[in-house]
Protein backbone atom coordinates (compact mmCIF):
# COMPACT_ATOMS: atom_id res chain seq x y z
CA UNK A 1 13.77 4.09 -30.63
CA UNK A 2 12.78 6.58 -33.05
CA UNK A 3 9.93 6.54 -35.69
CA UNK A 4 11.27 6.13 -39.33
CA UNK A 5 9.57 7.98 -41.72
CA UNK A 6 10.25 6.25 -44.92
CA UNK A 7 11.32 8.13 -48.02
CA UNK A 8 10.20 7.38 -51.76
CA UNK A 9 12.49 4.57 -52.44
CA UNK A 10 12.05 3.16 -49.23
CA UNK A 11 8.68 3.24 -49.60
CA UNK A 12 8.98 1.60 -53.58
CA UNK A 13 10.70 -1.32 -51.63
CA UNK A 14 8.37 -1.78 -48.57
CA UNK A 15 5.45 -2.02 -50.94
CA UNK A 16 7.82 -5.12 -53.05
CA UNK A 17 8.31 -6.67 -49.79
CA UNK A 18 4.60 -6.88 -48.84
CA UNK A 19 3.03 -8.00 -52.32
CA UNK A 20 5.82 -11.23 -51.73
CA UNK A 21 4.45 -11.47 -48.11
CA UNK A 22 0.74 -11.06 -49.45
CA UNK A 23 1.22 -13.52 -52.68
CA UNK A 24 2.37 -15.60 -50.21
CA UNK A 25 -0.24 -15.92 -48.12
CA UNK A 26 -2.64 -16.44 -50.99
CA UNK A 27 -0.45 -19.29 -51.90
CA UNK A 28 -1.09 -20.81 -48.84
CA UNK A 29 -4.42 -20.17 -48.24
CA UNK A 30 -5.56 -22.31 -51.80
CA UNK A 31 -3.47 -25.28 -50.48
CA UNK A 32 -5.18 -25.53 -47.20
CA UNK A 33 -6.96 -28.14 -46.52
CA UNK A 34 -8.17 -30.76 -43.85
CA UNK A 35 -5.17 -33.06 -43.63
CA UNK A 36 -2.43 -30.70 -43.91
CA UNK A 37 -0.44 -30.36 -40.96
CA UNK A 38 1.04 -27.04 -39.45
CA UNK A 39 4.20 -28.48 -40.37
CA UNK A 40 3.23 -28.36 -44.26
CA UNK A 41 2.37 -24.84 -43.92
CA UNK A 42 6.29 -23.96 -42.83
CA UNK A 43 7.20 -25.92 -46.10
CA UNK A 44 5.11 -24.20 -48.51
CA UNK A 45 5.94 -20.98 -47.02
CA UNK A 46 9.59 -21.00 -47.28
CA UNK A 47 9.68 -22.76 -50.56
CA UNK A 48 7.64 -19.86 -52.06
CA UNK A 49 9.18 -17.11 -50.50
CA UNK A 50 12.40 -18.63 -51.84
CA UNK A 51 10.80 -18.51 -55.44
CA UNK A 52 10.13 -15.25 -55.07
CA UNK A 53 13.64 -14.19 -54.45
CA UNK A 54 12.48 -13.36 -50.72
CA UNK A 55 13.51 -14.92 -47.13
CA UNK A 56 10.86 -15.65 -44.65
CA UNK A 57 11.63 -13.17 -42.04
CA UNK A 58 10.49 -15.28 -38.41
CA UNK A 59 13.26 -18.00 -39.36
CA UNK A 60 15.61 -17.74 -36.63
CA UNK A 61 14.60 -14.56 -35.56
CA UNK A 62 15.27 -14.63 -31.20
CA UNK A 63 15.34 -18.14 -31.95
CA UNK A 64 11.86 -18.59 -33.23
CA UNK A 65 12.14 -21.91 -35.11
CA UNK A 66 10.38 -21.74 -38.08
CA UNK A 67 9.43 -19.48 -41.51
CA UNK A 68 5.79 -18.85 -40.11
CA UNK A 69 3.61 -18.49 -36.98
CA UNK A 70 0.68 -20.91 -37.22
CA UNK A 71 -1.51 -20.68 -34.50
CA UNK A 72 -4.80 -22.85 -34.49
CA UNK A 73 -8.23 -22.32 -31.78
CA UNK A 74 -7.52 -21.24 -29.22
CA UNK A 75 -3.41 -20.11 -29.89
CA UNK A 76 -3.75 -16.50 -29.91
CA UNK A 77 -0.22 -16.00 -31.30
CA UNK A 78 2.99 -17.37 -32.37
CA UNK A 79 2.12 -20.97 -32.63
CA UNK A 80 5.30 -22.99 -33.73
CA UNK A 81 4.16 -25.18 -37.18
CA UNK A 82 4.25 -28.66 -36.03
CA UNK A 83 4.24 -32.18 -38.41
CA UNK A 84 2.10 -33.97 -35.37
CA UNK A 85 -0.42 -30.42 -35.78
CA UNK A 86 -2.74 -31.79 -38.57
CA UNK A 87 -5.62 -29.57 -39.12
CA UNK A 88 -9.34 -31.17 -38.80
CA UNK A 89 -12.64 -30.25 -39.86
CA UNK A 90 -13.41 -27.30 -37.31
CA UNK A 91 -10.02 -25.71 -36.83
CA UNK A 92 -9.51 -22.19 -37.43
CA UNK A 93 -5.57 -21.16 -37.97
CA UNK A 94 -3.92 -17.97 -38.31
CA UNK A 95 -1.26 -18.32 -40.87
CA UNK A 96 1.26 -15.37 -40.61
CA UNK A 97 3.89 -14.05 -42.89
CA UNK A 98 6.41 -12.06 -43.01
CA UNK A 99 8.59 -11.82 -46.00
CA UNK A 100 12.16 -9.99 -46.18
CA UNK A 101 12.88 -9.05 -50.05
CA UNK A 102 16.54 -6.61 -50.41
CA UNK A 103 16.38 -5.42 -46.64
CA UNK A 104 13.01 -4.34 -45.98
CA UNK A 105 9.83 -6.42 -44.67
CA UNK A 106 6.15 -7.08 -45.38
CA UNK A 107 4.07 -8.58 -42.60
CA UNK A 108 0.48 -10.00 -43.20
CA UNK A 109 -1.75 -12.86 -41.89
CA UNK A 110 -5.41 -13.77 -41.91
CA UNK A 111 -7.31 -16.66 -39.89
CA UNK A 112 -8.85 -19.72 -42.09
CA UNK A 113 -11.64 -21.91 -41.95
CA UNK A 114 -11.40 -25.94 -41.99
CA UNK A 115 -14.70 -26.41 -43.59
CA UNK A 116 -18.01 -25.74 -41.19
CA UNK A 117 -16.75 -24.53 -37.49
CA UNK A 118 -18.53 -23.45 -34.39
CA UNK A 119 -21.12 -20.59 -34.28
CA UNK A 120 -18.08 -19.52 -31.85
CA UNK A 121 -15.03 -19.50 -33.78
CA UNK A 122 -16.86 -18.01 -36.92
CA UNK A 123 -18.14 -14.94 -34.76
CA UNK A 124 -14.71 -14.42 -33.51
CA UNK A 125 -13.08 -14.80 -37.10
CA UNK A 126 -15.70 -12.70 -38.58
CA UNK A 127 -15.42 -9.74 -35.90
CA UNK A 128 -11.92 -9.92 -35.81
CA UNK A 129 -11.69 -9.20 -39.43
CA UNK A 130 -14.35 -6.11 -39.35
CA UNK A 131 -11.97 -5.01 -36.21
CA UNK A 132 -8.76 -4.63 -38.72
CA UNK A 133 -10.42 -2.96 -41.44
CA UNK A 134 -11.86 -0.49 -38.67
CA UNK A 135 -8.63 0.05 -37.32
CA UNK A 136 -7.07 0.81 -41.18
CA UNK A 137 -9.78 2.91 -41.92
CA UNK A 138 -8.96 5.83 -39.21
CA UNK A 139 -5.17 5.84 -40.62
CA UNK A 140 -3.77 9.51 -42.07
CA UNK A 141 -1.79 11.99 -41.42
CA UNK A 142 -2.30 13.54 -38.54
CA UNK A 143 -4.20 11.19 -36.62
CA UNK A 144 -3.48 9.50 -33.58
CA UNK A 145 -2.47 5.44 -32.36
CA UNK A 146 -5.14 5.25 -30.23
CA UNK A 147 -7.69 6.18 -32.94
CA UNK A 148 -6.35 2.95 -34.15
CA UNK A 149 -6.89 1.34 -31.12
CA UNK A 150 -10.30 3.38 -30.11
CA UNK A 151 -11.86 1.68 -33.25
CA UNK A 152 -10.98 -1.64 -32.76
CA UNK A 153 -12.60 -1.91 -29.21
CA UNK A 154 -16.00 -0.08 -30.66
CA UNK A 155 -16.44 -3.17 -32.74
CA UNK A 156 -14.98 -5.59 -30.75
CA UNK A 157 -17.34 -4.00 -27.20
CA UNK A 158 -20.51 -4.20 -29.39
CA UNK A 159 -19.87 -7.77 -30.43
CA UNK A 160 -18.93 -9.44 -26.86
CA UNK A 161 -15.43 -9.68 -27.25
CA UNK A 162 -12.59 -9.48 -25.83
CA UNK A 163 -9.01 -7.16 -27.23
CA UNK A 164 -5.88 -8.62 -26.52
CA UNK A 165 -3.30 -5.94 -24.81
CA UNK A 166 -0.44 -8.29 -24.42
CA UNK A 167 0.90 -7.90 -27.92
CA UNK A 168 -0.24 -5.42 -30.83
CA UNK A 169 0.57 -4.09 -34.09
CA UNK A 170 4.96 -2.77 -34.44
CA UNK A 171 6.51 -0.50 -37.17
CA UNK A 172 8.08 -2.34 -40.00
CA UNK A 173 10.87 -1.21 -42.68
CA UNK A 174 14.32 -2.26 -42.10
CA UNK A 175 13.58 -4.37 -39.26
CA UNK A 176 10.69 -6.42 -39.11
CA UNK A 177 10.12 -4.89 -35.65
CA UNK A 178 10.74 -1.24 -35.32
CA UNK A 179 8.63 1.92 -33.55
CA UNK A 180 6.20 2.38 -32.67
CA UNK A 181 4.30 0.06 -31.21
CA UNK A 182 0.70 -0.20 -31.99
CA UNK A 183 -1.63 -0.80 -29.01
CA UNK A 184 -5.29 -2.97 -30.43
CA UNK A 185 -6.79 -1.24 -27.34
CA UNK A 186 -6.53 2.94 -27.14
CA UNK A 187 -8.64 5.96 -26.70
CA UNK A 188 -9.09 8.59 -29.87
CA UNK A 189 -7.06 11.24 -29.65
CA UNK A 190 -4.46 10.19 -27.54
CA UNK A 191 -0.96 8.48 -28.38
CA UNK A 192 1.65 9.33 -31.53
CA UNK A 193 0.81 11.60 -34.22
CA UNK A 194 0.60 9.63 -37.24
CA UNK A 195 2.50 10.81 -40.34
CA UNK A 196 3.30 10.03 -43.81
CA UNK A 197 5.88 8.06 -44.11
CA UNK A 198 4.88 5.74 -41.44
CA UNK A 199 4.84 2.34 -42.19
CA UNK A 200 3.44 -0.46 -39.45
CA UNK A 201 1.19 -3.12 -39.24
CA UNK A 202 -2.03 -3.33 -37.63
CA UNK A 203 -2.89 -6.92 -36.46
CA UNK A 204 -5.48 -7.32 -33.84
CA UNK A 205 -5.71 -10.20 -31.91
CA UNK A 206 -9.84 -11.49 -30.65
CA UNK A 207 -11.50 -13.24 -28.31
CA UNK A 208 -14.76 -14.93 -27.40
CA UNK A 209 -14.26 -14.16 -23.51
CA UNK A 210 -12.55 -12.48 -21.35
CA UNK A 211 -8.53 -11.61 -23.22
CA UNK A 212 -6.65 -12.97 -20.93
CA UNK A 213 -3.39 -14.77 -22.78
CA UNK A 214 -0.90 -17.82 -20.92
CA UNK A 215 2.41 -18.57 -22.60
CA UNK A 216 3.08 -21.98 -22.80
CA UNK A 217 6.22 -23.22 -21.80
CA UNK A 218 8.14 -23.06 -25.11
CA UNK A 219 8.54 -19.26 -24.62
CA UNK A 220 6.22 -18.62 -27.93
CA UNK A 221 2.92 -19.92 -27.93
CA UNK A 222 0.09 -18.00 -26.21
CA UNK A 223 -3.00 -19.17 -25.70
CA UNK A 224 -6.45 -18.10 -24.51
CA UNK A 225 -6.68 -18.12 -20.44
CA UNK A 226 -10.04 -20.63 -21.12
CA UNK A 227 -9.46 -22.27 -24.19
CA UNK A 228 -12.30 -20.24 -26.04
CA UNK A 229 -11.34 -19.81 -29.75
CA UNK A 230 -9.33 -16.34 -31.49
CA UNK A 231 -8.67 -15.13 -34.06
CA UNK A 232 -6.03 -12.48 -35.89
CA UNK A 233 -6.25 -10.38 -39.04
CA UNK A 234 -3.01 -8.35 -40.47
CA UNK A 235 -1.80 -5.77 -42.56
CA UNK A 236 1.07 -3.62 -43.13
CA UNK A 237 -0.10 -0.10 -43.70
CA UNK A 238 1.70 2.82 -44.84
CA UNK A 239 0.51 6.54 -43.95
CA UNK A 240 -0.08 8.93 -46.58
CA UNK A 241 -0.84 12.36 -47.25
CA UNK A 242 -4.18 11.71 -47.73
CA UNK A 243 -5.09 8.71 -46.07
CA UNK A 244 -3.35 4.90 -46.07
CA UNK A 245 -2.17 2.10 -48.42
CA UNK A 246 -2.48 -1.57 -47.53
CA UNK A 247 0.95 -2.43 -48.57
CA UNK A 248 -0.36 -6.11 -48.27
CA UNK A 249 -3.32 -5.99 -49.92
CA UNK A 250 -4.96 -9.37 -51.82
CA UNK A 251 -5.69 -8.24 -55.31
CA UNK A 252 -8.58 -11.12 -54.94
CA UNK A 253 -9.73 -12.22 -52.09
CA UNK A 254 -8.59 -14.59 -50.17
CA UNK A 255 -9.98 -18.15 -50.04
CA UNK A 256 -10.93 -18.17 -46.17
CA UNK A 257 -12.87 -21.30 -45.99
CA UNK A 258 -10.75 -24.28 -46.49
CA UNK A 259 -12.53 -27.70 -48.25
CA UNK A 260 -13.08 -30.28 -44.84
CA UNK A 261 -11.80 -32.98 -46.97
CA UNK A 262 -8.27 -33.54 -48.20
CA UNK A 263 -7.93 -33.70 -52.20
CA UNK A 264 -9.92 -36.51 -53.81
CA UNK A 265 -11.84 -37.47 -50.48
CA UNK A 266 -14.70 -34.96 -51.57
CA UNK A 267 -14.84 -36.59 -55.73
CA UNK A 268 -14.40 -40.09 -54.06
CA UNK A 269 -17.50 -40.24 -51.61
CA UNK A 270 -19.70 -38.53 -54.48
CA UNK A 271 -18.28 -41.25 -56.99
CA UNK A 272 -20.99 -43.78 -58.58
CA UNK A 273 -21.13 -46.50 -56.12
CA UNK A 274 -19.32 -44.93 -53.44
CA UNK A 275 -20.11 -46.49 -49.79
């Protein structure tokens, strides 16, 4: 499959498609909370995307079930949202998005924080993020996928952890998965030439241990060989001239630590004569 480099207008549309997929996530991420259940998550995210005149790309796509991957501890990817899935105090989940606005798609996700979690789980979340940004920052034209990849393993190597090589980062455009595909594990120098124009996402998935993924019977959900805790980051990136733009970018930051309490459980324990 060829490489699409995207044109102006193309390129005006891809960045529409991820601020939806972005403002979407953000949307999320304030309403999450000990309590809700994976389940919720699928709700909020298609009723959103539908308010902003978008459709949530995953729905039905090779039969995948739902508007949104959620994948909690130790799911590396894909996890199907689930009403018996109610996140507790210590969860991490990756919420991920991908939003489909006049024909072209924006692809983002980030990992969360229920309240206080293991020394564990916030390493992972915390490298995994610095791995992403690494990975964006070596983007332009003329560089090379495996810089990409090259950068992400630096981090990840120093840190004690482990790359997934089972899935990576895909272009985006038209289809939500197009060329080329973007390996989270390369050496600089080697792979595709990068060029402007290019738009795909980069979307590393981390572990504590050794990377080793199972697929669980439903055909989706992947998990961690030992059970050890992982985490994702993504973005959709476009090449440019003179560097990259995070077509998904937060204009604030994202709220990545969830409150441990559902709404009003926090105001009612502090409450004059609470037990």
């Amino acid at each position: 499959m060829a490489i699409v480099i995207h044109g102006a207008d193309e390129i005006v549309k891809m960045r529409v498609a991820g601020k939806i997929a972005a403002g979407t996530l953000a949307y999320v991420a304030n309403k999450l909370q000990a309590g809700v259940t994976t389940k919720d998550i699928d709700n909020w995210v298609r009723e959103d995307t539908e308010r902003r005149g978008a459709l949530p790309s995953q729905l039905g796509y090779k039969g995948f079930p739902a508007s949104v991957c959620t994948s909690r501890n130790e799911v590396v990817c894909h996890g199907i949202p689930n009403p018996a899935h109610v996140l507790v105090p210590g969860d991490i989940v990756n919420v991920d998005i991908t939003s489909n606005i006049d024909g072209y798609h924006g692809d983002t996700s980030a990992t969360f924080q229920i309240g206080e979690v293991s020394d564990e789980a916030r390493h992972v979340t915390d490298v995994c993020r610095r791995c992403l940004l690494a990975g964006i920052e070596v983007v332009r034209h003329g560089a090379r996928l495996g810089d990409i990849g090259a950068a992400i393993v630096e981090i990840a190597d120093k840190e004690g952890c482990g790359v997934v090589e089972e899935f990576g980062g895909h272009g985006i455009g038209r289809k939500m998965h197009m060329a080329p595909h973007v390996p989270h594990m390369g050496k600089a120098g080697r792979g595709v030439r990068l060029r402007a124009g290019m738009t795909f996402t980069i979307e590393p998935m981390i572990t504590i241990g050794h990377p080793h993924v199972v697929m669980l019977d439903d055909g989706w959900t992947a998990v961690t060989h030992d059970g050890t805790p992982t985490a994702q980051f993504e973005h959709t990136i476009l090449v440019t001239k003179t560097g990259y733009e995070v077509l998904t970018a937060q204009p604030e930051p994202l709220r990545l630590v969830a409150p441990a309490h559902p709404e009003g459980a926090a105001e009612a324990a502090s409450a004059p004569g609470a037990a």
